[in-house]
C-alpha atoms as a PDB file:
ATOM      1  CA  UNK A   1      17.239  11.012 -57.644  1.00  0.00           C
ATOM      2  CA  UNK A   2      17.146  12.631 -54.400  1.00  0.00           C
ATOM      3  CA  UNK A   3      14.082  14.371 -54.903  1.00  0.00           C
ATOM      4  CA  UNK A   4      12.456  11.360 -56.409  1.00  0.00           C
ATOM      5  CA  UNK A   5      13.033   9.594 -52.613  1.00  0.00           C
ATOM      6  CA  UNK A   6      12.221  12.719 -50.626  1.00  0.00           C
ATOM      7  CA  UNK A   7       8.980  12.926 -52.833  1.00  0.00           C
ATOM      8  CA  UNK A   8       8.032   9.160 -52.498  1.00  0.00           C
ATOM      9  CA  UNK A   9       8.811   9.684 -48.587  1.00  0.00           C
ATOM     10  CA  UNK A  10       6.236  12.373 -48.406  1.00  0.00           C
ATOM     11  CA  UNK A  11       3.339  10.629 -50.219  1.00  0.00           C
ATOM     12  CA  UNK A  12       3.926   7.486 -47.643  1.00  0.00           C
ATOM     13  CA  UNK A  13       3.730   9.842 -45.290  1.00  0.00           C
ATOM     14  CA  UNK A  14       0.740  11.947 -46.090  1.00  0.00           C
ATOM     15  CA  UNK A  15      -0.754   8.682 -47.084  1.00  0.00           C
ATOM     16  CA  UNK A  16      -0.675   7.077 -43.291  1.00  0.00           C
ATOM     17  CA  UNK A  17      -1.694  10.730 -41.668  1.00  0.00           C
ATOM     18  CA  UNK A  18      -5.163  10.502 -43.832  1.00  0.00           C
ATOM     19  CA  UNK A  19      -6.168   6.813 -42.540  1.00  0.00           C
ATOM     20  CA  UNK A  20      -8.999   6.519 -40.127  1.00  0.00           C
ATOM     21  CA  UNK A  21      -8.043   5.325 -36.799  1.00  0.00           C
ATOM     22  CA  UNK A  22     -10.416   3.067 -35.161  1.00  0.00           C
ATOM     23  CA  UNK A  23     -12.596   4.153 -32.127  1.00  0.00           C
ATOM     24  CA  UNK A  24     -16.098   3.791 -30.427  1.00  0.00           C
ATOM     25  CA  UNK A  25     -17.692   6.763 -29.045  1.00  0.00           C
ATOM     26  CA  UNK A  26     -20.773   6.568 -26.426  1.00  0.00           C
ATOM     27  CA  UNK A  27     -22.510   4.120 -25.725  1.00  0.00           C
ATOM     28  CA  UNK A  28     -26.230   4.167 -24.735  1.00  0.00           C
ATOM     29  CA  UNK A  29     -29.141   1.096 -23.972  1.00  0.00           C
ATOM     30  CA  UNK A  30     -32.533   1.701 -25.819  1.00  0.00           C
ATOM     31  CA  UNK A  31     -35.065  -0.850 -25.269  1.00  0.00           C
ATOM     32  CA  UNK A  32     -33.498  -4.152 -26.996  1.00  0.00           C
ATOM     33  CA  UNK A  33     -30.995  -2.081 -29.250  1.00  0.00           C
ATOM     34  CA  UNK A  34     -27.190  -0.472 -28.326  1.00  0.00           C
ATOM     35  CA  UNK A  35     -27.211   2.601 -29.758  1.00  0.00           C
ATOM     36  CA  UNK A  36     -23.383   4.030 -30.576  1.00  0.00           C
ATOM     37  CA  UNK A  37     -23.165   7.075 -31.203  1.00  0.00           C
ATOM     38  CA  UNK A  38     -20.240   7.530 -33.260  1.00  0.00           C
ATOM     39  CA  UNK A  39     -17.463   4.972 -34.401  1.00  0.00           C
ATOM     40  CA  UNK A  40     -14.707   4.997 -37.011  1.00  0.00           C
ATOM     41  CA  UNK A  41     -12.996   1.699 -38.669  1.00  0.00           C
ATOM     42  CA  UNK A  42      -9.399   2.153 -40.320  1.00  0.00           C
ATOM     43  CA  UNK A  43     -11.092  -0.580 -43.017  1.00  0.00           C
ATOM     44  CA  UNK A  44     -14.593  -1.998 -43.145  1.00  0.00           C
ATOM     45  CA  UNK A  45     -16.193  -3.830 -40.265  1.00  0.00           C
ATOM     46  CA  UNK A  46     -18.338  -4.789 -37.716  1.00  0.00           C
ATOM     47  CA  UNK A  47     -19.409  -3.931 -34.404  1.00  0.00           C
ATOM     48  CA  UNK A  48     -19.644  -6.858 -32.097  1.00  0.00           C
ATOM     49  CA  UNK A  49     -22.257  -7.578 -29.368  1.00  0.00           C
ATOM     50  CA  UNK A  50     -21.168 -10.319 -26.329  1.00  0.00           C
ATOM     51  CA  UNK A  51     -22.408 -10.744 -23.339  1.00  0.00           C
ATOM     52  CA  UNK A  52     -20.327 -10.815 -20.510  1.00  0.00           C
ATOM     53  CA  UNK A  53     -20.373 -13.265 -17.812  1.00  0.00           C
ATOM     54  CA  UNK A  54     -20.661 -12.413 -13.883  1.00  0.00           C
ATOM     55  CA  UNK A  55     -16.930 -12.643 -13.819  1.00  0.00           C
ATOM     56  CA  UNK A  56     -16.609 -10.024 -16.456  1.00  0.00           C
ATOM     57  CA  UNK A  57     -15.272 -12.862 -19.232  1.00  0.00           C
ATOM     58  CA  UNK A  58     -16.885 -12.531 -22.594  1.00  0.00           C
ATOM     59  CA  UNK A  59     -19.329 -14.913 -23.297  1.00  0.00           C
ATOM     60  CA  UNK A  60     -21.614 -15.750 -26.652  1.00  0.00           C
ATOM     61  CA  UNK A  61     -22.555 -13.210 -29.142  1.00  0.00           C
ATOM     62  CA  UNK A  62     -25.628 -11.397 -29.046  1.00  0.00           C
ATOM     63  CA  UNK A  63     -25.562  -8.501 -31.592  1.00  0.00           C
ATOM     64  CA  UNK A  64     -23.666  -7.394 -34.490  1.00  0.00           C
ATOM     65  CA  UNK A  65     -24.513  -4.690 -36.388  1.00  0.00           C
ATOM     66  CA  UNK A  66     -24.404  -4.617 -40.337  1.00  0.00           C
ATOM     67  CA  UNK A  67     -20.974  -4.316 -42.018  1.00  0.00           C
ATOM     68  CA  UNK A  68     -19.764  -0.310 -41.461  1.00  0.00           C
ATOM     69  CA  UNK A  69     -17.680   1.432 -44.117  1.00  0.00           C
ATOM     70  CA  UNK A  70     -14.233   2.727 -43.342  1.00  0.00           C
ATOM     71  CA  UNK A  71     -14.601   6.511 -41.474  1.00  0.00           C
ATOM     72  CA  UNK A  72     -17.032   7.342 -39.519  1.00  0.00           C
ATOM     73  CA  UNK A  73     -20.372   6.099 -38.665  1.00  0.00           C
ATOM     74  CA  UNK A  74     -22.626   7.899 -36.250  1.00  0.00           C
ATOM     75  CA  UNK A  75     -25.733   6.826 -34.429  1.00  0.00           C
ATOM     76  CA  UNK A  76     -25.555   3.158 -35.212  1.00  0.00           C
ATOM     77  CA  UNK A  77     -28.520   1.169 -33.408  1.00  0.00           C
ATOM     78  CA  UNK A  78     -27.905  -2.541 -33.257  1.00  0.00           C
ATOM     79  CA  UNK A  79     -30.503  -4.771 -31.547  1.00  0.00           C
ATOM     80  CA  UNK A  80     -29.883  -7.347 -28.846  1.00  0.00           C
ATOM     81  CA  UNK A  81     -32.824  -9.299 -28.561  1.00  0.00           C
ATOM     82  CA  UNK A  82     -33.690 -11.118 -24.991  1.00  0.00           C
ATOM     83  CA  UNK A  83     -31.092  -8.353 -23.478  1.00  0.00           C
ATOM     84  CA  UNK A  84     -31.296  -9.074 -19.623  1.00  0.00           C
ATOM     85  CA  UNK A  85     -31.489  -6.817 -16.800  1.00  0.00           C
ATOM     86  CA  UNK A  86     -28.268  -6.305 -14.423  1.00  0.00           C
ATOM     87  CA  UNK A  87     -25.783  -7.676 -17.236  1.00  0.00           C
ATOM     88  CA  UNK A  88     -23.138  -6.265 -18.749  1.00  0.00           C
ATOM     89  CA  UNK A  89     -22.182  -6.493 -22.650  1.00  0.00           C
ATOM     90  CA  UNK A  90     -18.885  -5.822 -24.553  1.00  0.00           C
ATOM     91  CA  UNK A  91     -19.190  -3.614 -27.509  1.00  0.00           C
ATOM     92  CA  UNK A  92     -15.860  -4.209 -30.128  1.00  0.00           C
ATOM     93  CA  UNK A  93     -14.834  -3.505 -33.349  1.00  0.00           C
ATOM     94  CA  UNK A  94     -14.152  -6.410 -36.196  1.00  0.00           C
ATOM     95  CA  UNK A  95     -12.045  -5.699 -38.961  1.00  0.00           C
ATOM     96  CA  UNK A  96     -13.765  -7.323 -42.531  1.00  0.00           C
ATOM     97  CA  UNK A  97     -10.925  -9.925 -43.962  1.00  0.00           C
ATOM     98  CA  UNK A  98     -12.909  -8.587 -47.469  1.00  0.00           C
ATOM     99  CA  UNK A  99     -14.964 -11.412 -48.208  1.00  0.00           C
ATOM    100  CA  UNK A 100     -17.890  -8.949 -46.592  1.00  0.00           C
ATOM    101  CA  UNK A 101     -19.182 -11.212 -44.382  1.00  0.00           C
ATOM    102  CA  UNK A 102     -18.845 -11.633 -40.962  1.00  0.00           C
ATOM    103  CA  UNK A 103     -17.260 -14.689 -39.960  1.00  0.00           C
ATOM    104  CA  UNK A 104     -15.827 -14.359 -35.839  1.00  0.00           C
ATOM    105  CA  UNK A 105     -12.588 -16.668 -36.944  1.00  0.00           C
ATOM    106  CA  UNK A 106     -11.632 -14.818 -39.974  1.00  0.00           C
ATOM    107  CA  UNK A 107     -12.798 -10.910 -39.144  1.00  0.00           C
ATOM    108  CA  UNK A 108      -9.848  -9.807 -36.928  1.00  0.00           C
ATOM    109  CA  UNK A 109     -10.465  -6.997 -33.872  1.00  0.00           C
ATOM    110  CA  UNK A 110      -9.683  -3.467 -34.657  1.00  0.00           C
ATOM    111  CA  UNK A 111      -6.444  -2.695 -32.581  1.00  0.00           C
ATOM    112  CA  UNK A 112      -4.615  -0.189 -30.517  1.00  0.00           C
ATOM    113  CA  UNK A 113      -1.225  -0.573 -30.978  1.00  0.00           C
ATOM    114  CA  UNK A 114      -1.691  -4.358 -29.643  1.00  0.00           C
ATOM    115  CA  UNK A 115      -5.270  -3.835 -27.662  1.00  0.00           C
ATOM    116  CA  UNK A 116      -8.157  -5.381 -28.928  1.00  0.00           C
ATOM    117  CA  UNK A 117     -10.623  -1.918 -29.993  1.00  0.00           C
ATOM    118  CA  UNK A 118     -13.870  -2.001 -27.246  1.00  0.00           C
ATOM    119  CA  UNK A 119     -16.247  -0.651 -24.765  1.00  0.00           C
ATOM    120  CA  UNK A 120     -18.409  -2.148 -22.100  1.00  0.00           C
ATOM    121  CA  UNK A 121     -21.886  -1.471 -20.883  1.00  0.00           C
ATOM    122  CA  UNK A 122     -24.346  -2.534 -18.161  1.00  0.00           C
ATOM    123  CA  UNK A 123     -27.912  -2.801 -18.312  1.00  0.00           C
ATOM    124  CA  UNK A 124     -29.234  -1.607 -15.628  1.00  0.00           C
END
C-alpha cells in the first residue's frame, strides 16, 4: 500500500514538472503586424492585441492572433491594422475556456502565480 501512494505521488509529480508554463518572448513592430517571436501557453490560447491609452491604461482591442496550441509557438505575426505612430500596445496571453473561440469574457489571462501573463510595446 505504501508503494502504491509513493508511486501515485511520483506520477502527480512528474505530471506537473512536464506542463508548459506560459511566457512571451520578444517582441518586434513590422509594418501593421506584431511579430512574437516565441511564446508558450500551459493550455490553448490567444495572444491579445490592446492599445494603450496616453496614461498607459489598456484600451480597445486591436489584434488577436489565431488560437495557439499548448507549448511553444515561435515567430507568430499578428496584424494590427490602422496601428498609429507614438502609441504603445499591450501584448497578453488568453487562456481558451475550450469552446475554441475567443470570447474576451469567457477566455481567462494566462497567469503568474496571480499576474496577468504580458508585454508592452511602443511604436515608434
Amino acid at each position: 500500500m505504501r508503494k502504491s501512494l509513493l508511486f501515485v505521488a511520483l506520477i502527480i509529480l512528474l505530471a506537473g514538472c512536464q506542463q508548459a508554463k506560459s511566457s512571451i518572448g520578444k517582441l518586434q513592430i513590422m509594418d501593421q503586424k506584431i511579430q512574437v517571436d516565441s511564446l508558450k501557453l500551459e493550455k490553448p490560447g490567444y495572444v491579445l492585441i490592446r492599445e494603450l491609452t496616453a496614461d498607459d491604461q489598456v484600451g480597445a482591442a486591436v489584434g488577436l492572433s489565431p488560437m495557439a496550441p499548448l507549448g511553444e509557438t515561435k515567430n507568430l505575426l499578428i496584424a494590427v491594422p490602422n496601428m498609429k505612430a507614438n502609441t504603445s500596445y499591450r501584448v497578453s496571453l488568453r487562456i481558451d475556456n475550450g469552446d475554441l473561440l475567443f470570447i474576451a469574457s469567457e477566455d481567462s489571462p494566462a497567469l503568474k502565480g496571480k499576474k496577468e501573463i504580458y508585454k508592452d510595446i511602443k511604436n515608434p
